[in-house]
C-alpha atoms as a PDB file:
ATOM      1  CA  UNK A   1     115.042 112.785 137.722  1.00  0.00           C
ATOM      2  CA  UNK A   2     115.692 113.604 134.398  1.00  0.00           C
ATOM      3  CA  UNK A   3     114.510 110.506 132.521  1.00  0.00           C
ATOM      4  CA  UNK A   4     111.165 111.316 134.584  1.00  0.00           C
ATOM      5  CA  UNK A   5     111.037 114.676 133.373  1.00  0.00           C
ATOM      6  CA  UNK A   6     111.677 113.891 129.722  1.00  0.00           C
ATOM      7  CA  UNK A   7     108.880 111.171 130.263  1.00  0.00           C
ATOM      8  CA  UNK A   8     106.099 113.933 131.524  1.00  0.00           C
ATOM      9  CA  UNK A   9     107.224 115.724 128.536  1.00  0.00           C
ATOM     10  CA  UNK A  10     106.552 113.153 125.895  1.00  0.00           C
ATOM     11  CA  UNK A  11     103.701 111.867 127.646  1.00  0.00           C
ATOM     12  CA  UNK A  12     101.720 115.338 127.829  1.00  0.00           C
ATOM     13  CA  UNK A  13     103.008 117.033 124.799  1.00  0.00           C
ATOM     14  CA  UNK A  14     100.117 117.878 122.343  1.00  0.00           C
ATOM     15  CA  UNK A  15      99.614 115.320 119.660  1.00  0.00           C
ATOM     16  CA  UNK A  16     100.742 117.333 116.056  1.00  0.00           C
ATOM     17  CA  UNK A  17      98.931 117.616 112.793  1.00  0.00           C
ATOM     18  CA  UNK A  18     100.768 115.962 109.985  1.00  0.00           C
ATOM     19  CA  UNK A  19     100.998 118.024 106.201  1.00  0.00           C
ATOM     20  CA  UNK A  20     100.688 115.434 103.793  1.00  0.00           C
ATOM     21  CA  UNK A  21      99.390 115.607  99.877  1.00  0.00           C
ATOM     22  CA  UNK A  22      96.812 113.912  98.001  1.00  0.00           C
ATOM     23  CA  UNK A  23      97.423 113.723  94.363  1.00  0.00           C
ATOM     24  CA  UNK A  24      94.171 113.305  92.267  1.00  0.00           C
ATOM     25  CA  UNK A  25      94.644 112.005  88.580  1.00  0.00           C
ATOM     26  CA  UNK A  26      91.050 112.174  86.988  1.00  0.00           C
ATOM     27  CA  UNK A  27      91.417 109.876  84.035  1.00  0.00           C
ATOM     28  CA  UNK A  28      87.819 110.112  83.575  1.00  0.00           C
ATOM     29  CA  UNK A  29      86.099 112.382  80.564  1.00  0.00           C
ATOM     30  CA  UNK A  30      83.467 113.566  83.632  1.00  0.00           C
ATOM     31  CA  UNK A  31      84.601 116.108  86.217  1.00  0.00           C
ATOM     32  CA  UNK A  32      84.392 114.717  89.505  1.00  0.00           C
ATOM     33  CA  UNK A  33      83.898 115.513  92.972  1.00  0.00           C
ATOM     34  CA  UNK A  34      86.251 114.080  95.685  1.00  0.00           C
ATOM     35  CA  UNK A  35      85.902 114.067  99.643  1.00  0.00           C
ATOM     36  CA  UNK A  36      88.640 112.675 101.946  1.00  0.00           C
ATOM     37  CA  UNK A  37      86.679 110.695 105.232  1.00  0.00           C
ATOM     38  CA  UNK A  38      88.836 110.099 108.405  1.00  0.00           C
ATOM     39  CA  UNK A  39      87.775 106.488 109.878  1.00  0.00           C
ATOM     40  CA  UNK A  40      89.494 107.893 113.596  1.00  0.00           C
ATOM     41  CA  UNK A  41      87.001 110.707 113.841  1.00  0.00           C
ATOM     42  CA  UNK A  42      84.372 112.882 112.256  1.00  0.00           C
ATOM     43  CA  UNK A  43      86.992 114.784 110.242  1.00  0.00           C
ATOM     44  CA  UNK A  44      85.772 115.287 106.690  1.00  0.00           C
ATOM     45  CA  UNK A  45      88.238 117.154 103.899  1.00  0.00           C
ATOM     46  CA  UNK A  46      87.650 119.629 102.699  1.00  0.00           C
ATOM     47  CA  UNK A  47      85.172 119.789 105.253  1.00  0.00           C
ATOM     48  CA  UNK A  48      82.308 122.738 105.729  1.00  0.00           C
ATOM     49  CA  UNK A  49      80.126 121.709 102.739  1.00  0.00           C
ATOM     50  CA  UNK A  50      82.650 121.577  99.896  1.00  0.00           C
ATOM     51  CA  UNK A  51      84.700 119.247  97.846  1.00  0.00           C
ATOM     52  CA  UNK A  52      87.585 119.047  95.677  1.00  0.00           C
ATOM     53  CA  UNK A  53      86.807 119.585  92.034  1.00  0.00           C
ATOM     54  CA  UNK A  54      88.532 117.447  89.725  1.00  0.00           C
ATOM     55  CA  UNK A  55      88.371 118.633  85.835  1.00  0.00           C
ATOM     56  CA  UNK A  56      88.201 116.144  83.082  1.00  0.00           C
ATOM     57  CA  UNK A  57      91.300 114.715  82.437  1.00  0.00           C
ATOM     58  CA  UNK A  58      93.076 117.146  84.892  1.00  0.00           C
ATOM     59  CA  UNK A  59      95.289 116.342  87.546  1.00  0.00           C
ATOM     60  CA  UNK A  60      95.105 118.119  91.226  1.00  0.00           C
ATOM     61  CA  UNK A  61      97.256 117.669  94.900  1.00  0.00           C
ATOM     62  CA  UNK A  62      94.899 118.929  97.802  1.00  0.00           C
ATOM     63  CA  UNK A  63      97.013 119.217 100.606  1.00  0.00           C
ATOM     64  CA  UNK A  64      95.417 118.237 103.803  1.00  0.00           C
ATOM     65  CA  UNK A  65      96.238 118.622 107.565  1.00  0.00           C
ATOM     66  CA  UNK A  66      95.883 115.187 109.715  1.00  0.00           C
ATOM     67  CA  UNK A  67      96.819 113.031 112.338  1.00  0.00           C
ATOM     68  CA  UNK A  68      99.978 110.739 112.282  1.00  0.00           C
ATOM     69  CA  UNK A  69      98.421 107.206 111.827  1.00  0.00           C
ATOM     70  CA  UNK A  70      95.208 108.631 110.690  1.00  0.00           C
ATOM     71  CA  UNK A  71      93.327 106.440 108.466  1.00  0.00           C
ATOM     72  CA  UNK A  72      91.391 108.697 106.046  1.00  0.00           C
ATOM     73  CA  UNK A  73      89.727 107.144 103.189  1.00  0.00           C
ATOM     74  CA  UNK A  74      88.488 108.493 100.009  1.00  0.00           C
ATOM     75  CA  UNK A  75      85.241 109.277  98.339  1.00  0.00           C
ATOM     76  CA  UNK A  76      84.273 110.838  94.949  1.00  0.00           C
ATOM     77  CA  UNK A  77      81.571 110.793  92.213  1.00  0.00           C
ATOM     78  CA  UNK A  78      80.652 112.473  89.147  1.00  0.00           C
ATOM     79  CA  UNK A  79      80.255 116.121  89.859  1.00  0.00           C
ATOM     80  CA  UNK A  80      76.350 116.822  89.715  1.00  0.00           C
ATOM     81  CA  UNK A  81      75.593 112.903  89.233  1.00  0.00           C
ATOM     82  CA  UNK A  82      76.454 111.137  93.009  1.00  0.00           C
ATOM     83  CA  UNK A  83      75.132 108.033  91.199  1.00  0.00           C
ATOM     84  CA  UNK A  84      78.341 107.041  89.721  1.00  0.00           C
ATOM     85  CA  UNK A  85      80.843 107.004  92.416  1.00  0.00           C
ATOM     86  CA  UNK A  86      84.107 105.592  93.174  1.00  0.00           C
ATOM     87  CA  UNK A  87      85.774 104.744  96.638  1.00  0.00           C
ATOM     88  CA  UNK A  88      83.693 105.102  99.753  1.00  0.00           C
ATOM     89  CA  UNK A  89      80.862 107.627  97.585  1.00  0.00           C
ATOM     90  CA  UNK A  90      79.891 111.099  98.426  1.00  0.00           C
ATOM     91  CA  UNK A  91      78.254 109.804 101.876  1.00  0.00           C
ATOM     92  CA  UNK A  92      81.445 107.507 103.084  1.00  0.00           C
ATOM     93  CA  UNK A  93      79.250 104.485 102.979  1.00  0.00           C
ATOM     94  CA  UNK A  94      80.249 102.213 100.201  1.00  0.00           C
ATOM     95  CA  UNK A  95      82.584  99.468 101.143  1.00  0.00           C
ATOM     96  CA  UNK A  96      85.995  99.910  99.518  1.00  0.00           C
ATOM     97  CA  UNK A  97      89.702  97.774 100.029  1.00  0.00           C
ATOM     98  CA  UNK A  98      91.501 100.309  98.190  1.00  0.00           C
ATOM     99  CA  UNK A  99      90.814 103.852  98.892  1.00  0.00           C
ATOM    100  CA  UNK A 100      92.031 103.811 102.043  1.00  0.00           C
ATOM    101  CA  UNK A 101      95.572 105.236 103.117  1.00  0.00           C
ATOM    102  CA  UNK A 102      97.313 106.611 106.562  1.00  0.00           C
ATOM    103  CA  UNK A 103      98.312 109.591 107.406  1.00  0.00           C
ATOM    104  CA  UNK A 104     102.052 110.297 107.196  1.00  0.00           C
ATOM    105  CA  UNK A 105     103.773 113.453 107.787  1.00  0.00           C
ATOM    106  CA  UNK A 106     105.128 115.169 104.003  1.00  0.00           C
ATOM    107  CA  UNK A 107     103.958 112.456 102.414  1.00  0.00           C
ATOM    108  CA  UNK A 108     101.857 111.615  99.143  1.00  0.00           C
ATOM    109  CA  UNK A 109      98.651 109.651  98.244  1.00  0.00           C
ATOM    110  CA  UNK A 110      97.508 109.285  94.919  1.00  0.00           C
ATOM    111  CA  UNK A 111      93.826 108.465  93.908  1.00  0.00           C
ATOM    112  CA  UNK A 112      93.402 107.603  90.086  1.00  0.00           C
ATOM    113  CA  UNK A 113      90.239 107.809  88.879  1.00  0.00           C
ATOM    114  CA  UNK A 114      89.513 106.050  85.848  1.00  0.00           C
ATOM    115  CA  UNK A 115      86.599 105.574  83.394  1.00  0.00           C
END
């Protein structure tokens, strides 16, 4: 009886949000714009219209909310030029092997942007 009771429980409990990090090294001598794209759902970070801005040179962690196993890829560009881009682009349609992590509860991604 219990076994089937602790089963319900983990069967029906609530999936959880995972707090993770994304570090952001702009090596570039441009400010840039980042996005993070989930590839499990229509989640977009940081989501409403805005971005992360990068500074030249500068170095920023966004912390983001997400699901355990997540995939959630990356997307950024030269702030005010979405011509030169880098990962998936400003509209998460540029192929890309390596922008790509998972989500993992407190953990960190880093995304280095160079020139």
């Amino acid at each position: 009886m219990i076994r089937a009771l602790l089963a319900f429980l983990l069967l029906t409990a609530p999936a959880f949000a995972a707090d993770m990090s994304v570090f952001v090294r702009n090596q570039r001598s441009d400010g840039v714009a980042l996005e993070l794209f989930s590839r499990d759902s229509q989640k977009v970070w940081p989501g409403d219209d805005k971005v992360f801005l990068i500074r030249p040179k500068a170095r920023k962690s966004v912390p983001i909310s997400c699901e355990p196993g997540e995939h959630i890829c990356w997307g950024a560009w030269v702030n005010g030029d979405d011509t030169v881009t880098a990962g998936v682009g400003p509209d998460n349609d540029q192929p890309c092997d390596t922008c790509c992590f998972i989500c993992v509860e407190h953990s960190t991604e880093t995304v280095d942007l160079a020139e």
